[in-house]
N, C-alpha and C. Protein backbone atom coordinates (compact mmCIF):
# COMPACT_ATOMS: atom_id res chain seq x y z
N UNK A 1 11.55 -9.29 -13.72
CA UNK A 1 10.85 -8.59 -14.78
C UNK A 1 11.17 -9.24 -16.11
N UNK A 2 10.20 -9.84 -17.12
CA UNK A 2 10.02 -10.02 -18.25
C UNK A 2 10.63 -8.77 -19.16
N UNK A 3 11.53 -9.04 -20.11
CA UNK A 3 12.03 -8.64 -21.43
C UNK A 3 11.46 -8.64 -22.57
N UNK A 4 11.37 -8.07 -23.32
CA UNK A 4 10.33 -8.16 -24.46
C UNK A 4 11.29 -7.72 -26.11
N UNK A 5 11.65 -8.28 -26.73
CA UNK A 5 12.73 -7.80 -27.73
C UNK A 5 11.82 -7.44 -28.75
N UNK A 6 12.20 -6.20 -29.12
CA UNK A 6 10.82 -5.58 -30.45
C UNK A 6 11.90 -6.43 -31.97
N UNK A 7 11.45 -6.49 -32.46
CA UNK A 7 11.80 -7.11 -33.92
C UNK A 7 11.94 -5.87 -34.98
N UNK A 8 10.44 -5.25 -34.77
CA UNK A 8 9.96 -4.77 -36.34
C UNK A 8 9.11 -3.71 -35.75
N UNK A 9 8.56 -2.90 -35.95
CA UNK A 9 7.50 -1.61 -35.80
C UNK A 9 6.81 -1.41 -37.45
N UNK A 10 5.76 -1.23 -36.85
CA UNK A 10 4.71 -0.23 -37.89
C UNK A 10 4.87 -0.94 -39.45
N UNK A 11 4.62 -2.18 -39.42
CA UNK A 11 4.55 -2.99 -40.78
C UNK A 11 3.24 -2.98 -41.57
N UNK A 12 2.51 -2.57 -41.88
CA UNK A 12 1.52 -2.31 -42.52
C UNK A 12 1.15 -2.95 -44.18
N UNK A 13 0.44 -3.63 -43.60
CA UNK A 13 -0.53 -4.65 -44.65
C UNK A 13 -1.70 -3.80 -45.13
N UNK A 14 -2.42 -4.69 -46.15
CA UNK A 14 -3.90 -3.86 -46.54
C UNK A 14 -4.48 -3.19 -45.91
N UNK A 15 -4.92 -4.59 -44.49
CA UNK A 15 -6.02 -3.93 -44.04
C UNK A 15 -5.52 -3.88 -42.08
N UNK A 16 -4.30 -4.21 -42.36
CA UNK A 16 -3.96 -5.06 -41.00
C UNK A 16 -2.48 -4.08 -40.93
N UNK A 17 -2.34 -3.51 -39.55
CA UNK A 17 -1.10 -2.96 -38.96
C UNK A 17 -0.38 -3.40 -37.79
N UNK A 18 0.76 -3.93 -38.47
CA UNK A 18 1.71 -4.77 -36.92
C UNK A 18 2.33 -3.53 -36.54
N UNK A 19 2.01 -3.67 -34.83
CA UNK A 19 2.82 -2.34 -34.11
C UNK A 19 3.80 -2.77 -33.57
N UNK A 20 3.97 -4.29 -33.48
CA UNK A 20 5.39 -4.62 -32.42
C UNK A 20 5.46 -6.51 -33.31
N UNK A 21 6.53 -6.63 -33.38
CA UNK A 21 7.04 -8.74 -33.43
C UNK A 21 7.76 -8.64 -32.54
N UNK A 22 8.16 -9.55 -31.32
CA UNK A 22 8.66 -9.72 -30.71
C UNK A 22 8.70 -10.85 -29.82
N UNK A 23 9.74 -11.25 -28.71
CA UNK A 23 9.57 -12.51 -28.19
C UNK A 23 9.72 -12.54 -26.23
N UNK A 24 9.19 -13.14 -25.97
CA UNK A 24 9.75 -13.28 -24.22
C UNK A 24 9.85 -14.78 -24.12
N UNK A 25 10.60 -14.66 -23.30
CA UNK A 25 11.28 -16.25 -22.23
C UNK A 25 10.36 -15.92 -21.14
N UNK A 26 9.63 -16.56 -20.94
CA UNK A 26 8.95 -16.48 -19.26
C UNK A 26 9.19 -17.85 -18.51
N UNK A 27 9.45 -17.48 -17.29
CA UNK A 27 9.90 -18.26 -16.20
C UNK A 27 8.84 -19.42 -15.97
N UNK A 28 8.81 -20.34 -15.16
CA UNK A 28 7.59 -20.87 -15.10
C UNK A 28 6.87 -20.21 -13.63
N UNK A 29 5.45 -20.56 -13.83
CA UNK A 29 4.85 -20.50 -13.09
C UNK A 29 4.27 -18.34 -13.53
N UNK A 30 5.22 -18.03 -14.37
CA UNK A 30 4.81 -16.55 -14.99
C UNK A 30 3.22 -16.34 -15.49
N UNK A 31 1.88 -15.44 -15.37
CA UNK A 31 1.13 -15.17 -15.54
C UNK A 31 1.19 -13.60 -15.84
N UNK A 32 -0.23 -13.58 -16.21
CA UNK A 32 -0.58 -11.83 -16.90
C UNK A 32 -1.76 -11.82 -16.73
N UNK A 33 -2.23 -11.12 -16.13
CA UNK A 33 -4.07 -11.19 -15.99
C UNK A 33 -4.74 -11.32 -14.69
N UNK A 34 -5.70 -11.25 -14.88
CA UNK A 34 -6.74 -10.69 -15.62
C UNK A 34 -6.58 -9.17 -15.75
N UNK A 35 -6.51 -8.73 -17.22
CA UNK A 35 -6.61 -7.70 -18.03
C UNK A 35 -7.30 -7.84 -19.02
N UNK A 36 -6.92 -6.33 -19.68
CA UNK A 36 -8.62 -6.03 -20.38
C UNK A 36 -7.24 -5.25 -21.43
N UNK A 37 -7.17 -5.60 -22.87
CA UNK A 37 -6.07 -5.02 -24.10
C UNK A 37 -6.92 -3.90 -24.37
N UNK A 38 -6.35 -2.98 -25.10
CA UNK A 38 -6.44 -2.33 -26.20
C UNK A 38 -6.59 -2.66 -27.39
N UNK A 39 -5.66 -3.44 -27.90
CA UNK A 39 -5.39 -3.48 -29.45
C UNK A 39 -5.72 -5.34 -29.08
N UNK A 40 -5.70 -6.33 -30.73
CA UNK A 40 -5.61 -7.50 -31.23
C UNK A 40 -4.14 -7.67 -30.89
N UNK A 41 -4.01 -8.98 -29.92
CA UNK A 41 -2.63 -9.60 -29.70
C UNK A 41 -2.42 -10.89 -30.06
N UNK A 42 -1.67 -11.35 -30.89
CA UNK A 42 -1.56 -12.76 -31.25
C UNK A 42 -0.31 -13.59 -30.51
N UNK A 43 -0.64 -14.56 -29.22
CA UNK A 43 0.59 -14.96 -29.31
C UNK A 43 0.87 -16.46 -29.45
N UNK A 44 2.14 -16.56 -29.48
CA UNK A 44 2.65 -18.04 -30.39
C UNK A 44 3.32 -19.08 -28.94
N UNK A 45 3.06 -20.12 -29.11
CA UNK A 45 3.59 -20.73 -27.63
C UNK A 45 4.95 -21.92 -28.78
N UNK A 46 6.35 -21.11 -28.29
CA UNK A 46 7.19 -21.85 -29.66
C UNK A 46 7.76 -23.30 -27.88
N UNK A 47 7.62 -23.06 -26.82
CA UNK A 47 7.83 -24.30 -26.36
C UNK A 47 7.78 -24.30 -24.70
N UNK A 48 7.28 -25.38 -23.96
CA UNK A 48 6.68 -25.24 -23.05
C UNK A 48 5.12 -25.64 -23.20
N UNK A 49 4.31 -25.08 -21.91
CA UNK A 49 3.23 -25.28 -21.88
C UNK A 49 2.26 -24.13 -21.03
N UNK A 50 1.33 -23.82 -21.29
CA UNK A 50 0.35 -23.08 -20.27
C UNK A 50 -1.37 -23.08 -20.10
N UNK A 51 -2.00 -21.82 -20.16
CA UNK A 51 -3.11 -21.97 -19.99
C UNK A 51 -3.69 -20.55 -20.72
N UNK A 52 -4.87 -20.27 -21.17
CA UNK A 52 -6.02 -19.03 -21.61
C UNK A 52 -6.87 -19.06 -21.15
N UNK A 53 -7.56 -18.13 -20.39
CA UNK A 53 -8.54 -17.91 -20.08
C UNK A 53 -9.43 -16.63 -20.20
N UNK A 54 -10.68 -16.91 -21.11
CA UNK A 54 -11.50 -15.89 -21.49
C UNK A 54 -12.80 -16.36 -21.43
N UNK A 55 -13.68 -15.52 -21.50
CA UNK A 55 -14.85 -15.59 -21.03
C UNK A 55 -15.48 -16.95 -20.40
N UNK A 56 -14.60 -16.97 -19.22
CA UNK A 56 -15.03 -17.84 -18.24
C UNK A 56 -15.07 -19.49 -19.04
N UNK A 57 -13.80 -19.52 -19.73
CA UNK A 57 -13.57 -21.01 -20.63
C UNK A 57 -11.83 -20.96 -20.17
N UNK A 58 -11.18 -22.03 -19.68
CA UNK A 58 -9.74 -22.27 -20.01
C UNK A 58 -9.54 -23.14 -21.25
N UNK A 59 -8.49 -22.71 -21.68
CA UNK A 59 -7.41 -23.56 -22.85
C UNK A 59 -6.39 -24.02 -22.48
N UNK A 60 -6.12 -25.04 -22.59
CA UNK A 60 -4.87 -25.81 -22.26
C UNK A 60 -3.87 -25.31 -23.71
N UNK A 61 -2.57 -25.18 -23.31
CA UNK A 61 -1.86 -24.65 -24.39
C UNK A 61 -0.41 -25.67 -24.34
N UNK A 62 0.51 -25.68 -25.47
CA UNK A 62 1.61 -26.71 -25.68
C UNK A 62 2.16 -26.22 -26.93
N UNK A 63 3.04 -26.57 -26.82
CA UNK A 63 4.20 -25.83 -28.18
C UNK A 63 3.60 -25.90 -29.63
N UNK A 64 3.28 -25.12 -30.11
CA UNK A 64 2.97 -24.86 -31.42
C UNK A 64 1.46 -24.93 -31.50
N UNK A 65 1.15 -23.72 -30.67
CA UNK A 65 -0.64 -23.76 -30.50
C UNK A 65 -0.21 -21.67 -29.73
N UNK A 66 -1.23 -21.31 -30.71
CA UNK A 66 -1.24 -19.69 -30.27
C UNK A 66 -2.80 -19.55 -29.67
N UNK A 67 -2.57 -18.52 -29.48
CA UNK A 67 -3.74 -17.70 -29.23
C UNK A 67 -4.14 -16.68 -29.44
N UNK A 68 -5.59 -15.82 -29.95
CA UNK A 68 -5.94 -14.33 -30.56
C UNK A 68 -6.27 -13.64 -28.94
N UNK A 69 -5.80 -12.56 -28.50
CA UNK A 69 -6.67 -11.56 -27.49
C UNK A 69 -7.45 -10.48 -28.04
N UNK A 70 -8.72 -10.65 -28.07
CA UNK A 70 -9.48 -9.62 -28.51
C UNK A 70 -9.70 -8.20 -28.33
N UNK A 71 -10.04 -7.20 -29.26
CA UNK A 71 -9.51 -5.70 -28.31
C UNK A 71 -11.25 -5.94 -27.47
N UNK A 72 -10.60 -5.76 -26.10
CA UNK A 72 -11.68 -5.06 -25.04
C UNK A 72 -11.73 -6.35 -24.11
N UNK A 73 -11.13 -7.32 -24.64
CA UNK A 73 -11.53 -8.67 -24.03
C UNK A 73 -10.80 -9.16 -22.99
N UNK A 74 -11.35 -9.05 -21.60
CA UNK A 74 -10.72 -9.64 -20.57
C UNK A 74 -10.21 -11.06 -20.51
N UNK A 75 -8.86 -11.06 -20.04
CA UNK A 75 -8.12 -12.22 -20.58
C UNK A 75 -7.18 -12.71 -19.48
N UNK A 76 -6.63 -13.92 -18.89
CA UNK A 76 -5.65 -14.64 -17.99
C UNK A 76 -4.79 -15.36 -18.82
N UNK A 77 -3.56 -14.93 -18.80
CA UNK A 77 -2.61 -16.41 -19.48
C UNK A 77 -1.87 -16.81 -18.51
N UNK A 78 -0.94 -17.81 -18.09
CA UNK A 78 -0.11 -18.13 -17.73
C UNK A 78 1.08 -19.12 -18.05
């Protein structure tokens, strides 16, 4: 099971509300998906490598390259 360390809660900008900062170590070969969010998730790839997949497009991913998950938007990472 993946760990998830919260940082910060409920930071609130103008127009924009962070509900969680936080970080995971994932193992290799670790995936999530296909799911469908709730909320806007931004995440940061600080090293390693993987993959995105949304509306039937992959992204190749590599250290210092993120990605947006859209709310409602079915999504694969690994």
């Amino acid at each position: 099971m993946m760990e998830m360390e919260n940082y910060s809660r409920g930071i609130i900008f103008d127009k924009l509300t962070v509900s969680a900062i936080g970080e995971q170590f994932c193992k290799s070969g670790h995936s999530h998906g296909p799911k469908i969010r709730e909320n806007y998730i931004f995440h940061f790839v600080i090293s390693g490598k993987g993959e995105f997949v949304t509306h039937g497009k992959t992204y190749k991913l590599k250290a210092n390259q993120g990605f947006l998950i859209g709310d409602s938007t079915p999504v694969f990472y690994k």
